[in-house]
PDB file of N, CA and C in Angstrom:
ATOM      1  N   UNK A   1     -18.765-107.903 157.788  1.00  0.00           N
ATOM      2  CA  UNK A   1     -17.990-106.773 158.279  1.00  0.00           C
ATOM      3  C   UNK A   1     -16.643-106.700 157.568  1.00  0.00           C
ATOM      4  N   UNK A   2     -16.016-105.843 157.883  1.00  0.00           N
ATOM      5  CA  UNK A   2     -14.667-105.635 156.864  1.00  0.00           C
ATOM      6  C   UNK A   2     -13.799-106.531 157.496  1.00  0.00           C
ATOM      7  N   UNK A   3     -13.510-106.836 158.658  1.00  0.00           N
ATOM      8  CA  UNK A   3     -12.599-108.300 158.933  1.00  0.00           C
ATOM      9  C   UNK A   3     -12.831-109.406 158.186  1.00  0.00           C
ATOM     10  N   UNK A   4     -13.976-109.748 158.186  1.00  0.00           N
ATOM     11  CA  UNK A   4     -14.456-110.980 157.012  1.00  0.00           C
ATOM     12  C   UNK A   4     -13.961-110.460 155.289  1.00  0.00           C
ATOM     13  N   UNK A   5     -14.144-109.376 154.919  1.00  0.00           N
ATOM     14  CA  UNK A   5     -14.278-109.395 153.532  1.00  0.00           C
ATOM     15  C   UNK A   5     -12.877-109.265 153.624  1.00  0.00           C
ATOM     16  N   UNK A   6     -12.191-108.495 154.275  1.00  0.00           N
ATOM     17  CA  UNK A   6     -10.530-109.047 154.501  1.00  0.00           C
ATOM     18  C   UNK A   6     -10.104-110.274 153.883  1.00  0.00           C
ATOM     19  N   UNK A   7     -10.554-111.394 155.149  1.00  0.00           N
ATOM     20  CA  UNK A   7      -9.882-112.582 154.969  1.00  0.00           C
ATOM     21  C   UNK A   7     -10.552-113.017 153.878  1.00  0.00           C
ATOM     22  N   UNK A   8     -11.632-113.212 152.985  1.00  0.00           N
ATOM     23  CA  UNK A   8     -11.987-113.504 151.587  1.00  0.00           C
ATOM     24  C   UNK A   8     -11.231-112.802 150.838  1.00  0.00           C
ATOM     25  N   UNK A   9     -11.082-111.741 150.724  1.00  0.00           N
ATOM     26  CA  UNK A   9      -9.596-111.248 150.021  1.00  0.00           C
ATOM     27  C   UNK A   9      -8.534-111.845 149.691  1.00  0.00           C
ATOM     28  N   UNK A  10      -8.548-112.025 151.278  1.00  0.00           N
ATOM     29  CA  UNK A  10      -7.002-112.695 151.431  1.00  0.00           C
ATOM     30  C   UNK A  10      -6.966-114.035 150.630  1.00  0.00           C
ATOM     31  N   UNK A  11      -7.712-115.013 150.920  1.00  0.00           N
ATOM     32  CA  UNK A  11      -8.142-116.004 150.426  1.00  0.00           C
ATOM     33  C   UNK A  11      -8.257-116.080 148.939  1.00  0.00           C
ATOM     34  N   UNK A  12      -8.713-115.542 148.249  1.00  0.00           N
ATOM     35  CA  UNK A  12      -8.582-115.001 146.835  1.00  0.00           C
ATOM     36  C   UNK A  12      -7.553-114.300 146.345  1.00  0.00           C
ATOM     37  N   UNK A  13      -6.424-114.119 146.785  1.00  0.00           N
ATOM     38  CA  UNK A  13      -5.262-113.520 146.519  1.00  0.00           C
ATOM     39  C   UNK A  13      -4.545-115.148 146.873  1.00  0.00           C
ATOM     40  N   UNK A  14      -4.508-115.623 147.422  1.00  0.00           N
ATOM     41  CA  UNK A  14      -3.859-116.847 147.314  1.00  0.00           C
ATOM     42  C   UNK A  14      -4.034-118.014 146.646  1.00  0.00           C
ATOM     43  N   UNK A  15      -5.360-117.777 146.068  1.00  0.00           N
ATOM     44  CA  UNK A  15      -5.912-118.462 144.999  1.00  0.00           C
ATOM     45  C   UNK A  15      -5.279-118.329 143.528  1.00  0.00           C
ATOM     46  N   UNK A  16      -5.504-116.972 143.704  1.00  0.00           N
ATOM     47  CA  UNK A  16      -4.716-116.620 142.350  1.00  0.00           C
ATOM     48  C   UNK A  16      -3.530-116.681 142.002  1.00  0.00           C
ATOM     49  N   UNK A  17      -2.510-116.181 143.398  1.00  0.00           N
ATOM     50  CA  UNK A  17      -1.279-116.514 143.042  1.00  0.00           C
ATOM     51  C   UNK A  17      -1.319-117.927 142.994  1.00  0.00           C
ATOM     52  N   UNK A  18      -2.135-119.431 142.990  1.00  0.00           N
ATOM     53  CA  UNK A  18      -2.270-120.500 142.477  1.00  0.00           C
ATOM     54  C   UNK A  18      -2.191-121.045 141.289  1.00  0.00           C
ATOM     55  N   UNK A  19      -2.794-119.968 140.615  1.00  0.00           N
ATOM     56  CA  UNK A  19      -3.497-120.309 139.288  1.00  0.00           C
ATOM     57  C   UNK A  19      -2.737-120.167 138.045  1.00  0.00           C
ATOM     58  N   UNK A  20      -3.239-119.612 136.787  1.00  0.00           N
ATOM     59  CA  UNK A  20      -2.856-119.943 135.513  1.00  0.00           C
ATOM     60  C   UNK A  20      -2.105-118.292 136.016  1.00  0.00           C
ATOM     61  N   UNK A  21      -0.795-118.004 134.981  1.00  0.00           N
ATOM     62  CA  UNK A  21      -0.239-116.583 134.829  1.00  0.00           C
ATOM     63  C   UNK A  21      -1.228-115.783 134.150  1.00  0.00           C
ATOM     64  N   UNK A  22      -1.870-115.920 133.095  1.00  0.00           N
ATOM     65  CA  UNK A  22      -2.926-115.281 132.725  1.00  0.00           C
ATOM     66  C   UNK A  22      -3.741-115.159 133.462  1.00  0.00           C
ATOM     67  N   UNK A  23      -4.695-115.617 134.404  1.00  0.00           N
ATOM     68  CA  UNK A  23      -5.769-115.195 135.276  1.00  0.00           C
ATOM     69  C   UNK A  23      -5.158-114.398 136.805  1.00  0.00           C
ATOM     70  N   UNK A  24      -3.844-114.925 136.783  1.00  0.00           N
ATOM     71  CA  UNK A  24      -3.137-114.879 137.867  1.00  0.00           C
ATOM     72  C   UNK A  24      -2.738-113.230 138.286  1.00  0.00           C
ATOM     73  N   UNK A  25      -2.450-112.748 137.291  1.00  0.00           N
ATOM     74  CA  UNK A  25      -2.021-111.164 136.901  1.00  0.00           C
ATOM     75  C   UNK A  25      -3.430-110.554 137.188  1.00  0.00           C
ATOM     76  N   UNK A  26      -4.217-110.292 136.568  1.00  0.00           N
ATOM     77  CA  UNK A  26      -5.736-109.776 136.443  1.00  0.00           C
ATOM     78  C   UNK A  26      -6.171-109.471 138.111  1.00  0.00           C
ATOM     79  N   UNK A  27      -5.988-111.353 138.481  1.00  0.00           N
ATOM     80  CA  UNK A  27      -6.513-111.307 139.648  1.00  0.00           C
ATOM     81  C   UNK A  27      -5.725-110.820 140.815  1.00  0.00           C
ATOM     82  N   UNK A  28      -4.799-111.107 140.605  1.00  0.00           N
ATOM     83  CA  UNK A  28      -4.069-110.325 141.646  1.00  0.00           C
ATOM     84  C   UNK A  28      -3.900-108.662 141.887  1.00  0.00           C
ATOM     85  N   UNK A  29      -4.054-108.276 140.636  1.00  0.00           N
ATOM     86  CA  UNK A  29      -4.476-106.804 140.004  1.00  0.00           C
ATOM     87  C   UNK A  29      -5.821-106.590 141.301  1.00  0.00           C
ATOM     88  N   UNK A  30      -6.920-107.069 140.455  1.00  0.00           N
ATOM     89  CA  UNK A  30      -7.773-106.465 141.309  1.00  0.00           C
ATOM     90  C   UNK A  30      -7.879-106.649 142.661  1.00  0.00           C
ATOM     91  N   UNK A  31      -7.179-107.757 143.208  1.00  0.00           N
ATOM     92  CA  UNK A  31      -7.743-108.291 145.081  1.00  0.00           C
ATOM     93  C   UNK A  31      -6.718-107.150 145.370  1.00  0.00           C
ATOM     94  N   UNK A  32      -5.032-106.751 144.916  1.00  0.00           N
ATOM     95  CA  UNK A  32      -4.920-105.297 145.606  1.00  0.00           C
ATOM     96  C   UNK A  32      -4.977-104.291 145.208  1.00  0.00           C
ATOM     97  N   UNK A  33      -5.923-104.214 144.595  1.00  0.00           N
ATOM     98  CA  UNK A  33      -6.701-102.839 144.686  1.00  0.00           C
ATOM     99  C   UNK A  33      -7.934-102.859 145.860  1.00  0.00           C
ATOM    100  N   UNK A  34      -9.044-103.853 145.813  1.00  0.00           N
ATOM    101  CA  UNK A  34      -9.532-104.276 147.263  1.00  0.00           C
ATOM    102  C   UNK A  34      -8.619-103.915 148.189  1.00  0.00           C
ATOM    103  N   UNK A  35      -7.782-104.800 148.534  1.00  0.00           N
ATOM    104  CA  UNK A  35      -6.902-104.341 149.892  1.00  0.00           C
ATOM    105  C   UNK A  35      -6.750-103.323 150.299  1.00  0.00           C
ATOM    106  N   UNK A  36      -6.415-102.255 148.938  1.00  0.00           N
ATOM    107  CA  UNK A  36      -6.248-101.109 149.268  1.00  0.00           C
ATOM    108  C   UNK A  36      -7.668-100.080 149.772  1.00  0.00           C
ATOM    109  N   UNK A  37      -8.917-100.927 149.128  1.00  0.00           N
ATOM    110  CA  UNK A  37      -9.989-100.281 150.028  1.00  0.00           C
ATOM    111  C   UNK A  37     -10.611-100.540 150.872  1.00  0.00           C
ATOM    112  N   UNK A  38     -10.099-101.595 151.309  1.00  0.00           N
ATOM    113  CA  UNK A  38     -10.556-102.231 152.403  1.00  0.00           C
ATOM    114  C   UNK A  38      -9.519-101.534 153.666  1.00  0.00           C
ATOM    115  N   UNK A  39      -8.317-101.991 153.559  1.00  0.00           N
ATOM    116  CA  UNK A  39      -7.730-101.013 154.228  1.00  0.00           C
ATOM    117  C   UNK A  39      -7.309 -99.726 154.266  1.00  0.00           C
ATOM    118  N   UNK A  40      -7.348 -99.080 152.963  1.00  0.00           N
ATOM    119  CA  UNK A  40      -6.614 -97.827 152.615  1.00  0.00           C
ATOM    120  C   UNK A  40      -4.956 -97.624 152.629  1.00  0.00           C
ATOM    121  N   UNK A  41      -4.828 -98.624 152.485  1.00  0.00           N
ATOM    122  CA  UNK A  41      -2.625 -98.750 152.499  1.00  0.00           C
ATOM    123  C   UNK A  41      -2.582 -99.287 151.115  1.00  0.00           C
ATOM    124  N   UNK A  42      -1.973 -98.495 150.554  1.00  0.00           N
ATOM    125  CA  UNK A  42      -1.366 -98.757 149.473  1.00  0.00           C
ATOM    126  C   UNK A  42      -0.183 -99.561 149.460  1.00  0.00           C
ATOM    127  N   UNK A  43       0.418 -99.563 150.270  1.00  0.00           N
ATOM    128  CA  UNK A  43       1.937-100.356 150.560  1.00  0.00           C
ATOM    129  C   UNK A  43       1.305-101.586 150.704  1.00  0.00           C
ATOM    130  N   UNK A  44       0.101-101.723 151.356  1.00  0.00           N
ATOM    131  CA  UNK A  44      -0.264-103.394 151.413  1.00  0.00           C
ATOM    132  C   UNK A  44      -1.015-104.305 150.063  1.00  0.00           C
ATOM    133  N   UNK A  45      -0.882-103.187 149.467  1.00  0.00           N
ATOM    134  CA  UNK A  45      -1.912-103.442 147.893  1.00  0.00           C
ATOM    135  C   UNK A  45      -0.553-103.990 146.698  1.00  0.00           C
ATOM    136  N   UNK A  46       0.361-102.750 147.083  1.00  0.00           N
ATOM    137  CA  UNK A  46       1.755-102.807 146.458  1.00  0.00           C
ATOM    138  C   UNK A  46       2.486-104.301 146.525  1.00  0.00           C
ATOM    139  N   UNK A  47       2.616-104.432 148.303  1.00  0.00           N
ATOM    140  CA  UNK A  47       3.141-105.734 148.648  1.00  0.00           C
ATOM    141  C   UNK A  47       2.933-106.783 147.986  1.00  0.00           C
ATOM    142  N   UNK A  48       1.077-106.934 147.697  1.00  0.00           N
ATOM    143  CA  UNK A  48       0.665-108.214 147.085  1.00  0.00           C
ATOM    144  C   UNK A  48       1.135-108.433 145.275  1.00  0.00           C
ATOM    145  N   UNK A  49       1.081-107.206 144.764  1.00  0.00           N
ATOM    146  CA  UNK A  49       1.758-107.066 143.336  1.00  0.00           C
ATOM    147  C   UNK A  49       2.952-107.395 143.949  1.00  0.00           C
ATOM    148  N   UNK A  50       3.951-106.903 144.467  1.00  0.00           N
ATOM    149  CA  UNK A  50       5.349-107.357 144.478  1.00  0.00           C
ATOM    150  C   UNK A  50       5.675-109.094 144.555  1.00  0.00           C
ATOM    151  N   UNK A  51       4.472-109.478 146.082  1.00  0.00           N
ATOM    152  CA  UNK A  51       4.719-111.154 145.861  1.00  0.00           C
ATOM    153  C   UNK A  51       4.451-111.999 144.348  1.00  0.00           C
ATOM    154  N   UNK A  52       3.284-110.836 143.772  1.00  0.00           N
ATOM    155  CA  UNK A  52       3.529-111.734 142.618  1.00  0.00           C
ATOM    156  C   UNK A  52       4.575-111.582 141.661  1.00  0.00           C
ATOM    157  N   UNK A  53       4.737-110.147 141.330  1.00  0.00           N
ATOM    158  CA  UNK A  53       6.166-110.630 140.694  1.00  0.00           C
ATOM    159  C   UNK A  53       7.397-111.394 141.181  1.00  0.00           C
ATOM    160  N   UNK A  54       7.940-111.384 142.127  1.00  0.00           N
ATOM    161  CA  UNK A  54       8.582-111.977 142.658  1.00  0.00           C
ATOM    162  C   UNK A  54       8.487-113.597 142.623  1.00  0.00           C
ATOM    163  N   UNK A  55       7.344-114.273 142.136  1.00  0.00           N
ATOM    164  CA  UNK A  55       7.036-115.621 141.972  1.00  0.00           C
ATOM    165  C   UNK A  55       6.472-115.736 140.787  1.00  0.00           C
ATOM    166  N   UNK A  56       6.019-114.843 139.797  1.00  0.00           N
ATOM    167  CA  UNK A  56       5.937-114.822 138.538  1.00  0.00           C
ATOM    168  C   UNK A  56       6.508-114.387 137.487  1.00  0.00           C
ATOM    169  N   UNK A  57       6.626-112.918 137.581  1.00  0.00           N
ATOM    170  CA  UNK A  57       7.129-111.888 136.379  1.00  0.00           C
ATOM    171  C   UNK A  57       7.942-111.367 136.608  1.00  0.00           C
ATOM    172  N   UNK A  58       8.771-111.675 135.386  1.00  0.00           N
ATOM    173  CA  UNK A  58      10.479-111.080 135.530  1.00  0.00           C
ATOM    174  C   UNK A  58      10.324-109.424 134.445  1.00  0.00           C
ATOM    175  N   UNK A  59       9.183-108.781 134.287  1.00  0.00           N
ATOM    176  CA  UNK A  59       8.888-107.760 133.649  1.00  0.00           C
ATOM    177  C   UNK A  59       8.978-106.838 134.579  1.00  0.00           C
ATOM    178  N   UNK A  60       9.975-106.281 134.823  1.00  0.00           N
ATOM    179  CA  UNK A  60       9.899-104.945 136.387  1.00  0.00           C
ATOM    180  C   UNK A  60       9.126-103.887 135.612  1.00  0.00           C
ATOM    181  N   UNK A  61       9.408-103.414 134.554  1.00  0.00           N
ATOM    182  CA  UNK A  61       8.602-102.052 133.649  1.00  0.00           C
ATOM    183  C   UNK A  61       7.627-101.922 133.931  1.00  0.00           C
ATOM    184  N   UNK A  62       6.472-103.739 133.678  1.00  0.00           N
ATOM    185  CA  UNK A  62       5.374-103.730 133.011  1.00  0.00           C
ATOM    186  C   UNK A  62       4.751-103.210 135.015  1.00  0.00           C
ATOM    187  N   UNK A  63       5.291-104.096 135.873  1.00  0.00           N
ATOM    188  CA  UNK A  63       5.097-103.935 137.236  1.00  0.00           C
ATOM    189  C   UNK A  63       4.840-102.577 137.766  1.00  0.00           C
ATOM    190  N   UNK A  64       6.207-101.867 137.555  1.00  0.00           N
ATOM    191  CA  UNK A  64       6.069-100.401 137.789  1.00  0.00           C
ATOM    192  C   UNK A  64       5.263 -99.563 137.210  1.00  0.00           C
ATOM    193  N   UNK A  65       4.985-100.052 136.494  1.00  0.00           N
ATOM    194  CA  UNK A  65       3.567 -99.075 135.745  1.00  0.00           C
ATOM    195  C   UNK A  65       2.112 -99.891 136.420  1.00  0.00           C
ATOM    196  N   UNK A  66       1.634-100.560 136.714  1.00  0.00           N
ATOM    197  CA  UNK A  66       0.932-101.493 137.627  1.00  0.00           C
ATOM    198  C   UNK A  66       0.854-100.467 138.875  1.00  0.00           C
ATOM    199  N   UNK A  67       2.371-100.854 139.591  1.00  0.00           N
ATOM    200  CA  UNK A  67       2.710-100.451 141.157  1.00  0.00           C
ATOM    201  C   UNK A  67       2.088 -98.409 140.858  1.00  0.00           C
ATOM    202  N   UNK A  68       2.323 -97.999 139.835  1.00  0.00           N
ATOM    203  CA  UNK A  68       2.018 -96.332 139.711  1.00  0.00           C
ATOM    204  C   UNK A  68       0.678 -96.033 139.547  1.00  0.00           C
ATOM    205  N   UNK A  69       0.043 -96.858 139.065  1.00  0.00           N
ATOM    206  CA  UNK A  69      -1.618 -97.390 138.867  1.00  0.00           C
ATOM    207  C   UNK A  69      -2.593 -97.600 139.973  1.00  0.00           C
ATOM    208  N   UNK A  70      -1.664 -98.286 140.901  1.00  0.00           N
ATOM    209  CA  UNK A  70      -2.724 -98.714 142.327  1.00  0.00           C
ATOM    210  C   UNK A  70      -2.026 -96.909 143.194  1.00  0.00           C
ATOM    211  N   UNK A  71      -0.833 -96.310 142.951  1.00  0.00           N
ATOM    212  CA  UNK A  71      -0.436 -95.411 143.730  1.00  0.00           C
ATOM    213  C   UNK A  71      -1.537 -94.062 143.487  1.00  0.00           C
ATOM    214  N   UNK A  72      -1.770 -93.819 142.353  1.00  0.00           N
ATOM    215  CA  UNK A  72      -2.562 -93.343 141.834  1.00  0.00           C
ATOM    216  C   UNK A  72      -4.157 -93.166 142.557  1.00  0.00           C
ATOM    217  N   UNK A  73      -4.609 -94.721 143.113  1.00  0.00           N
ATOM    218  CA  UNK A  73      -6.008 -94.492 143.248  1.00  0.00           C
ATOM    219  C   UNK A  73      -6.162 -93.666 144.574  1.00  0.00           C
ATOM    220  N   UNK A  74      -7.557 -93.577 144.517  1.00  0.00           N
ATOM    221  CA  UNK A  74      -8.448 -92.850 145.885  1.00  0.00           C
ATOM    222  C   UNK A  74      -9.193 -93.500 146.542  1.00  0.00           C
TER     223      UNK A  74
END
């Protein structure tokens, strides 16, 4: 059910923010975009890009074009 694929989400978003910066970006890329269809909030898809920059990437540009990318979807 979507509560479960939630928390595997979730779970995989914390994985990644674990991991190498190269896999770390990608993956965090795609789990919020999930979020965002799992829940349909973009602000909660956004959030998870923000924690990662905020603990990874000092590139705000490359982010904001990212953050305009997930704003973008349907």
């Amino acid at each position: 059910d979507q509560s479960t694929l939630k928390e595997i989400v979730e779970s995989k978003i914390n994985e990644a923010l674990n991991g190498t910066i190269a896999v770390k970006y990608a993956d965090v890329l795609n789990y919020a975009k999930m979020v965002y269809r799992l829940d349909g909030s973009k602000e909660e898809a956004i959030k998870i890009l923000r924690l990662w920059q905020k603990k990874f990437s000092k590139d705000e540009q490359f982010v904001e074009l990212i953050e305009r990318e997930i704003r973008k979807l349907n």
